[in-house]
C-alpha atoms as a PDB file:
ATOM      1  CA  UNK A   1       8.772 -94.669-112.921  1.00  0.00           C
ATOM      2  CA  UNK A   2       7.773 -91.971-115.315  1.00  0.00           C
ATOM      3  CA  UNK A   3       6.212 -93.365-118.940  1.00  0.00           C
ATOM      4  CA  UNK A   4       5.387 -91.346-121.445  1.00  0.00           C
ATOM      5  CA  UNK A   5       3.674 -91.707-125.185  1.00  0.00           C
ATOM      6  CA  UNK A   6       4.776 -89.412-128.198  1.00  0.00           C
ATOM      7  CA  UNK A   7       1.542 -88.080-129.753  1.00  0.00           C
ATOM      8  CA  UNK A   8       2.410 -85.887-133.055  1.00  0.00           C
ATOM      9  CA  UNK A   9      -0.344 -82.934-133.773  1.00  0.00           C
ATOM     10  CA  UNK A  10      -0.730 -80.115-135.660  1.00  0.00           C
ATOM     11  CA  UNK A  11       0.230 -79.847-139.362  1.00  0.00           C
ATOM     12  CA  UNK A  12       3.656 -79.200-138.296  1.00  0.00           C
ATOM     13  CA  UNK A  13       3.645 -82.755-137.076  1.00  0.00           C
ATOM     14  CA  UNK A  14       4.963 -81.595-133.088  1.00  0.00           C
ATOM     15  CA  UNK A  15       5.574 -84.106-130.472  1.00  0.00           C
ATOM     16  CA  UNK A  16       2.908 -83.792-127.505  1.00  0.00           C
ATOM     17  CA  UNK A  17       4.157 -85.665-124.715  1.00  0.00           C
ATOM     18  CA  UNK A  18       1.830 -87.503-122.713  1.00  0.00           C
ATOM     19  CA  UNK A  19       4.253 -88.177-119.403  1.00  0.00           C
ATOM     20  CA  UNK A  20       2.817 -89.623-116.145  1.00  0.00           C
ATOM     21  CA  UNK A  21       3.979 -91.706-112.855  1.00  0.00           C
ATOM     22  CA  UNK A  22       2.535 -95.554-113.097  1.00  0.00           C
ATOM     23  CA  UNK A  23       2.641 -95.605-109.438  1.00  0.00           C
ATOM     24  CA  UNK A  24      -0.184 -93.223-108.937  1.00  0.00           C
ATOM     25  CA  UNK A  25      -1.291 -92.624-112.984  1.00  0.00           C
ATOM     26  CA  UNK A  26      -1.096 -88.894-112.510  1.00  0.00           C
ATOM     27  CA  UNK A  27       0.059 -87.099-115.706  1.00  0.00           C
ATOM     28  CA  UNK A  28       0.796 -84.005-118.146  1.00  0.00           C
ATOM     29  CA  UNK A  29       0.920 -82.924-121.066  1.00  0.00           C
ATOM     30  CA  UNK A  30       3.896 -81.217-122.711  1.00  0.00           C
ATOM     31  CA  UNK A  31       3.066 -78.933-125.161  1.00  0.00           C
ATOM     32  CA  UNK A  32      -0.401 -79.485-126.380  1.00  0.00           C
ATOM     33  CA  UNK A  33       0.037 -77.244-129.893  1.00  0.00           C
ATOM     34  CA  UNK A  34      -3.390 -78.989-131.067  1.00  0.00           C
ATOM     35  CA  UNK A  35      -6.271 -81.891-131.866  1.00  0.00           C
ATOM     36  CA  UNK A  36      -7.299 -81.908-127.893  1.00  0.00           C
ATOM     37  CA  UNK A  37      -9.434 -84.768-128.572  1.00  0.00           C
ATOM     38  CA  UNK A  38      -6.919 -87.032-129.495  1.00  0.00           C
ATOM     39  CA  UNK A  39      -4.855 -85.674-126.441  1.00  0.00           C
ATOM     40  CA  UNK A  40      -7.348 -86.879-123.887  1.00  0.00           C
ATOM     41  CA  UNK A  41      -8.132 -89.973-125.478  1.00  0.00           C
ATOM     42  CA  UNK A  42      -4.999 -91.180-125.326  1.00  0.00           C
ATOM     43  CA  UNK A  43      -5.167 -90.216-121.223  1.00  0.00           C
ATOM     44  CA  UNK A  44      -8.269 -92.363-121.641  1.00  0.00           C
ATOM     45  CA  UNK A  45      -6.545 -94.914-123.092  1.00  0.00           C
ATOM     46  CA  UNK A  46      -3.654 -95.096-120.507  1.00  0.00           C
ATOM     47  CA  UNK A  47      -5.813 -94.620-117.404  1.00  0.00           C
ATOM     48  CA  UNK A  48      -4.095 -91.120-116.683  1.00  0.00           C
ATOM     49  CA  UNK A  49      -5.679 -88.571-115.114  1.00  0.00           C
ATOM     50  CA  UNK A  50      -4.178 -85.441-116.313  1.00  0.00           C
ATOM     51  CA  UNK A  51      -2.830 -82.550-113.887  1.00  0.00           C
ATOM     52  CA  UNK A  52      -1.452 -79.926-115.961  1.00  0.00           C
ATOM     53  CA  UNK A  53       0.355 -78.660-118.766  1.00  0.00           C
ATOM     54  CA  UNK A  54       3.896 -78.069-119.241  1.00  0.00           C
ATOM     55  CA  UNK A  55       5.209 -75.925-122.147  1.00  0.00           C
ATOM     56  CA  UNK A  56       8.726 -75.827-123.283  1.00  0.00           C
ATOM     57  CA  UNK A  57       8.208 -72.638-124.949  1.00  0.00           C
ATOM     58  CA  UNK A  58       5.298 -70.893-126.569  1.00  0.00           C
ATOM     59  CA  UNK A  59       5.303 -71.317-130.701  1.00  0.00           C
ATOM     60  CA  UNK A  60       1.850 -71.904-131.821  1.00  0.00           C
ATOM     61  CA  UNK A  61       2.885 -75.235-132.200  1.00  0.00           C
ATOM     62  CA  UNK A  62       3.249 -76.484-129.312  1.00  0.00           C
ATOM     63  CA  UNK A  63       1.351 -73.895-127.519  1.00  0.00           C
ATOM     64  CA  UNK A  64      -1.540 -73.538-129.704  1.00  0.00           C
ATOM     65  CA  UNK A  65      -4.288 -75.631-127.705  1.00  0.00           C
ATOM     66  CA  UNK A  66      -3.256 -74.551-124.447  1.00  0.00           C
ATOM     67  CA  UNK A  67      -5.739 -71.773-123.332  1.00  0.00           C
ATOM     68  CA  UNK A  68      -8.797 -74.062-124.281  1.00  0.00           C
ATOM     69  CA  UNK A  69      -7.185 -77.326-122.859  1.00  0.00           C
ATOM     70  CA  UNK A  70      -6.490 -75.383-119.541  1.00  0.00           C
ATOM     71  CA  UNK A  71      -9.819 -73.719-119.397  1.00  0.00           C
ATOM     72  CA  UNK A  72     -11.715 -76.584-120.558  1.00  0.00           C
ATOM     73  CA  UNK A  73      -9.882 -79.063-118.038  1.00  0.00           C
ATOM     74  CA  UNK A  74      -9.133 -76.849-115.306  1.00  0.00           C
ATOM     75  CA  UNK A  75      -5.163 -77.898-115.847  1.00  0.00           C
ATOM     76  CA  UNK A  76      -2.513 -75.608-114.808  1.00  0.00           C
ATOM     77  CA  UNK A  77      -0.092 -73.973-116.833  1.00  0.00           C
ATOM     78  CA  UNK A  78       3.579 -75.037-115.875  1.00  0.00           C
ATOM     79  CA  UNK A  79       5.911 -72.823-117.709  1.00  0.00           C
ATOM     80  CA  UNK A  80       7.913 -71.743-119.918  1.00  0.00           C
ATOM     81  CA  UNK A  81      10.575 -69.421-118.871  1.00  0.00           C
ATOM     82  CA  UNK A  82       9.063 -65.425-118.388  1.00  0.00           C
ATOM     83  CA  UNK A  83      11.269 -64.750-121.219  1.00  0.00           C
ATOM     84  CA  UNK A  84       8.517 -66.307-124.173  1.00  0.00           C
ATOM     85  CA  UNK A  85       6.035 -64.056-122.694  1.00  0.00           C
ATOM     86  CA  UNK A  86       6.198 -62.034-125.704  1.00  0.00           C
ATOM     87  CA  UNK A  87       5.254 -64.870-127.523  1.00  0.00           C
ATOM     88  CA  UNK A  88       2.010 -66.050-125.476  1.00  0.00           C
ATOM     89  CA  UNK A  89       1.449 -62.562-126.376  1.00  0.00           C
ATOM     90  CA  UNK A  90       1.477 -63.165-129.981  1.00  0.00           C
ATOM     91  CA  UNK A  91      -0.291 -66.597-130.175  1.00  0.00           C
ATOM     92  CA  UNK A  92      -3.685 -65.167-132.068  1.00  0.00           C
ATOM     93  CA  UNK A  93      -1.523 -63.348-134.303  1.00  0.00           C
ATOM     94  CA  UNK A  94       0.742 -66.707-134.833  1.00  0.00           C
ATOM     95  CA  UNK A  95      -2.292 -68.721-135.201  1.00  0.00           C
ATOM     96  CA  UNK A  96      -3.396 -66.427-138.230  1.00  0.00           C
ATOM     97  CA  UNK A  97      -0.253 -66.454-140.234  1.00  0.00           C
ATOM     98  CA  UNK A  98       0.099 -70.308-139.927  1.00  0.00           C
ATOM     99  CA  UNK A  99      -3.435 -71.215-140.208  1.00  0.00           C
ATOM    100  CA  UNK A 100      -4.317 -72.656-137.174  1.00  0.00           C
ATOM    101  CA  UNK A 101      -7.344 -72.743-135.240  1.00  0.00           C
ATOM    102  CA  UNK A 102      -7.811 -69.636-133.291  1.00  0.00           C
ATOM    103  CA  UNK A 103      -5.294 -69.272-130.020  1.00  0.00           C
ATOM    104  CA  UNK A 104      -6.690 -68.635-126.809  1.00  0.00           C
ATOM    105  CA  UNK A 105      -5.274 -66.177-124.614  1.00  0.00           C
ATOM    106  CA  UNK A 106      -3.846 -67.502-121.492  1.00  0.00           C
ATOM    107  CA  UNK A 107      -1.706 -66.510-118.653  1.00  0.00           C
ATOM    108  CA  UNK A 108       1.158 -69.455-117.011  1.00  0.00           C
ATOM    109  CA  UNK A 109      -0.082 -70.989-113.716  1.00  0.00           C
ATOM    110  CA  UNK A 110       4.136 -71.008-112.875  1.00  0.00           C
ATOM    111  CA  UNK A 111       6.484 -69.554-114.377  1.00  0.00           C
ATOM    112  CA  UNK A 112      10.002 -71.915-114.861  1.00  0.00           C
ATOM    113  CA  UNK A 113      13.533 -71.326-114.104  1.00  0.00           C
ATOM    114  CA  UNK A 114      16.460 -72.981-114.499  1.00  0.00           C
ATOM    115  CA  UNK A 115      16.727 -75.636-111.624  1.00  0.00           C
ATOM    116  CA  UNK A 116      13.005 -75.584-111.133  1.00  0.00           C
ATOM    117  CA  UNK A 117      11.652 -78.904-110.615  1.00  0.00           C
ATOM    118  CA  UNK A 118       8.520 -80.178-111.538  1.00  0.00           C
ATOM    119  CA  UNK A 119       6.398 -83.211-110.079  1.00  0.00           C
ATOM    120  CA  UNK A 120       3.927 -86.156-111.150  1.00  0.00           C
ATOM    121  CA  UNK A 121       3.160 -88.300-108.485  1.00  0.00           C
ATOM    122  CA  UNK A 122       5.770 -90.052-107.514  1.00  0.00           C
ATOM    123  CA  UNK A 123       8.398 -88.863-110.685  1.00  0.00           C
ATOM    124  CA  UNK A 124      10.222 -85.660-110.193  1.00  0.00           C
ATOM    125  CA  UNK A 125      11.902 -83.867-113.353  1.00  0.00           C
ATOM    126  CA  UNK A 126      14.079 -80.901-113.153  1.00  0.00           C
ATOM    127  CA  UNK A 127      13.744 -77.925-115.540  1.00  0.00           C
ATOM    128  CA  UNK A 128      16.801 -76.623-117.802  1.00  0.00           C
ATOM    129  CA  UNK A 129      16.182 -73.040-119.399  1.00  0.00           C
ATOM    130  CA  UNK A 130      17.718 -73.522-122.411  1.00  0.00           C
ATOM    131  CA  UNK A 131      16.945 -70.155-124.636  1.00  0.00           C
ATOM    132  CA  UNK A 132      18.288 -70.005-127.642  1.00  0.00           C
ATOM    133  CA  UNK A 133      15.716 -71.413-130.045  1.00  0.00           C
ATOM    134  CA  UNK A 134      12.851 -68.549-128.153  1.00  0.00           C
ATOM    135  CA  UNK A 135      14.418 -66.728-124.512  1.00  0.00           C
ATOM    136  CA  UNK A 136      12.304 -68.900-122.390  1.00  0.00           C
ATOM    137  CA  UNK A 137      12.274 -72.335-123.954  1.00  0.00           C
ATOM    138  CA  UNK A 138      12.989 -74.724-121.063  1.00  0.00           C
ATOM    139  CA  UNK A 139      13.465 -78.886-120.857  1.00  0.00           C
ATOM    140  CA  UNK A 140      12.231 -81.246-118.790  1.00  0.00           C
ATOM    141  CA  UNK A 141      14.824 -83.759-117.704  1.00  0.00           C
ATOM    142  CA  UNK A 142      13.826 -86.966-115.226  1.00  0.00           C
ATOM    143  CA  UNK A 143      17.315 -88.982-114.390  1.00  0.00           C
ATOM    144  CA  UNK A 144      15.652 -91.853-112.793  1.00  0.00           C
ATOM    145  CA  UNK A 145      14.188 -92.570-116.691  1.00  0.00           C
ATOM    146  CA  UNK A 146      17.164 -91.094-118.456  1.00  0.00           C
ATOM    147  CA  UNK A 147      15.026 -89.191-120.690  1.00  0.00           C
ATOM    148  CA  UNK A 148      14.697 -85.397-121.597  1.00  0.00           C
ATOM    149  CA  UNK A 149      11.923 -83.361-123.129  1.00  0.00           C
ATOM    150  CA  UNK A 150      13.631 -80.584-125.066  1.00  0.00           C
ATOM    151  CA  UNK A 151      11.235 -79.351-127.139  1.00  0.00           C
ATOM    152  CA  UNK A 152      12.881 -77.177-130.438  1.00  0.00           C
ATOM    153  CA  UNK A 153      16.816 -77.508-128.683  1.00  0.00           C
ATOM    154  CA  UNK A 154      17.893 -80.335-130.532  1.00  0.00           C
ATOM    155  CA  UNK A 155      16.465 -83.050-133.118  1.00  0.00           C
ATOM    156  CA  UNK A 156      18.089 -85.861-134.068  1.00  0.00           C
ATOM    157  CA  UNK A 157      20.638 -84.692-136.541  1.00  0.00           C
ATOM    158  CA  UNK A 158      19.885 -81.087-136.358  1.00  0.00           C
ATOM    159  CA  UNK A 159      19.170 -78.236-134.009  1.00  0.00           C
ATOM    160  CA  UNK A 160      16.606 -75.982-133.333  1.00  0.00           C
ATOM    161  CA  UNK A 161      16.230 -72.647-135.889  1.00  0.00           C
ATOM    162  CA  UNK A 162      17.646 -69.381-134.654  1.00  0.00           C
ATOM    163  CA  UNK A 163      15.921 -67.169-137.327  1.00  0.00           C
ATOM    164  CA  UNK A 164      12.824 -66.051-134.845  1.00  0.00           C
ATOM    165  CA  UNK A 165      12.380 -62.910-132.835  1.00  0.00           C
ATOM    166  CA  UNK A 166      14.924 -63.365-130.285  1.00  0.00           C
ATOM    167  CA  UNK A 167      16.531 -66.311-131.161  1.00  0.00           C
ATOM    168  CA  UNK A 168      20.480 -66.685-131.080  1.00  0.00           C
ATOM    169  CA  UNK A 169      22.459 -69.569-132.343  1.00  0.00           C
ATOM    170  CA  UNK A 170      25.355 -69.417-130.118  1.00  0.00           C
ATOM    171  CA  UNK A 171      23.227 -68.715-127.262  1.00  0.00           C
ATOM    172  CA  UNK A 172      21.188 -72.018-128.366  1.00  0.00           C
ATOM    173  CA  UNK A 173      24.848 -74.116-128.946  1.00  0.00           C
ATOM    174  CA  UNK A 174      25.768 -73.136-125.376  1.00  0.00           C
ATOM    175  CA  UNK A 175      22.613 -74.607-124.132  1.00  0.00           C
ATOM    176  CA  UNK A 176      23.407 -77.736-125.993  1.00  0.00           C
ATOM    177  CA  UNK A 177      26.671 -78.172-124.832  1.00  0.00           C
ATOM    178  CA  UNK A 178      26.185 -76.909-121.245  1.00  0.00           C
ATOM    179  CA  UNK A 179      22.822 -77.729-120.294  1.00  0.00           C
ATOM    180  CA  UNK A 180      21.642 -80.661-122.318  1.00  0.00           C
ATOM    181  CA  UNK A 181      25.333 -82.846-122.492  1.00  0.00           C
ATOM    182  CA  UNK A 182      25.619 -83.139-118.727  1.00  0.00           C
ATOM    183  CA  UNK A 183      22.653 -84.948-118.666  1.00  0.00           C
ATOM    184  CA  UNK A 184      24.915 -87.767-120.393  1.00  0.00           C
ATOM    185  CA  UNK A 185      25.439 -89.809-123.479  1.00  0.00           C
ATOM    186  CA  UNK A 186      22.896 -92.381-122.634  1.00  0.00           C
ATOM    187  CA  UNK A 187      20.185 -89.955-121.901  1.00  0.00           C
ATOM    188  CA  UNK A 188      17.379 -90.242-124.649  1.00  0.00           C
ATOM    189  CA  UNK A 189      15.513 -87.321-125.864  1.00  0.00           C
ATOM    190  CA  UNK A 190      12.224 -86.427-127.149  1.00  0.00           C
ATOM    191  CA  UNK A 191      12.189 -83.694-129.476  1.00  0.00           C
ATOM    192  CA  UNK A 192       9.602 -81.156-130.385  1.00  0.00           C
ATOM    193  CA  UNK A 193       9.947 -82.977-134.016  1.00  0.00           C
ATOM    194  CA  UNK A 194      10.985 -86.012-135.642  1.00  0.00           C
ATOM    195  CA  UNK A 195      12.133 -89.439-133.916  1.00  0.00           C
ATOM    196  CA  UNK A 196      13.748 -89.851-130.825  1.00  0.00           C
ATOM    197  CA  UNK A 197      18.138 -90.053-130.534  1.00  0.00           C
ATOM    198  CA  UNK A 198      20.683 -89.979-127.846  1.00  0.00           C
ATOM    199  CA  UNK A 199      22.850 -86.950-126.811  1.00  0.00           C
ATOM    200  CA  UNK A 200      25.744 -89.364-127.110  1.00  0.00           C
ATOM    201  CA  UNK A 201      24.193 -89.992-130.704  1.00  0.00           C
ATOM    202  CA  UNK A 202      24.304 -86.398-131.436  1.00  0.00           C
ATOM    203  CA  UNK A 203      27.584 -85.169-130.269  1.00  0.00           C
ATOM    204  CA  UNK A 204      29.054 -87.728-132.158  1.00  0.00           C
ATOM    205  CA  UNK A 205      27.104 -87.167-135.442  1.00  0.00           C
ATOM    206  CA  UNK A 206      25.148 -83.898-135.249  1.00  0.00           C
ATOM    207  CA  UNK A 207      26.723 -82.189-138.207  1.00  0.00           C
ATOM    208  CA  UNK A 208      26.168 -79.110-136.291  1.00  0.00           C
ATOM    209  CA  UNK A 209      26.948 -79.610-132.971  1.00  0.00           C
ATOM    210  CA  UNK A 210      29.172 -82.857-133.207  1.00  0.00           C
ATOM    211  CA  UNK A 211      32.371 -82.965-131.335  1.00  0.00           C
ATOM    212  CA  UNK A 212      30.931 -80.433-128.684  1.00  0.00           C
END
């Protein structure tokens, strides 16, 4: 079964998931936007040994500590989708305008598309692009656990902003409504901020996507 801890970093306060299989203890980490050492020692902690990175889309948030974690732990790079390339691009210059440590460059092991699936042992999720938010952002959905990763798509009582480069807020309500409520009401998700809800939760009291 696939178990996961919510580890907030960054200044921005952005949920790292630590997600692995407790059959075989083999893990990832979903966007690792900062404070590395706190990342691996809660993989310490757990008895995980890490296997890669997935990203559900490349703000400096949740992207930030990527390059240096993959080059420092020989992880692989599991997505986004192609379309946030622009924004690996632009994680130095992201890093300056919000402060952070310097970005490292770094290239995606895979690429994701929609209906991808990705693997941890024994626990198999499958990947939802859901652009909207950024043009690649994807999700990470395992229905054995009932739980999705969705990164900025939806928060508990909001949504995800539409004001970036490239962002689109009906593009982002369709993904909502056709990607993310199929999964079903009792599906809980982990968002890239803030505590954890339901989509049955939210379509009954998101002020902005309720009664979708």
């Amino acid at each position: 079964m696939l178990r996961y801890e919510t580890l907030p970093v960054t200044p921005f306060a952005q949920n790292c998931s630590l997600v692995w299989c407790d059959r075989t203890m083999e893990g990832a980490l979903i966007d690792p936007g900062g404070e590395l050492p706190r990342l691996r020692e809660a993989a310490k902690r757990h008895g995980v040994k890490l296997r890669a990175i997935w990203l559900t889309h490349a703000h400096i948030d949740h992207a930030g500590g990527t390059g240096t974690l993959a080059r420092e732990d020989g992880l692989p790079i599991i997505g986004p989708h192609p379309g946030d390339q622009f924004w690996i691009d632009g994680l130095p210059q992201q890093s300056r305008m919000f402060g952070f440590p310097p970005a490292e460059p770094f290239t995606p092991t895979r690429w994701l598309a929609d209906g991808d699936t990705v693997t941890l042992g024994e626990c198999a999720l499958t990947v939802r692009h859901c652009p909207g938010h950024t043009p690649g952002h994807v999700v990470f959905h395992s229905a054995e656990a009932k739980r999705a990763f969705v990164g900025d798509v939806l928060f508990a009582g909001s949504i995800g902003r539409t004001d970036f480069p490239q962002g689109d807020h009906d593009t982002l309500i369709a993904s909502i409504t056709q990607r993310l409520w199929p999964m079903g009401d009792d599906t809980v998700f982990i968002p890239g901020h803030g505590p954890e809800s339901t989509f049955g939760r939210e379509r009954r009291t998101n002020p902005y996507v309720g009664g979708t």
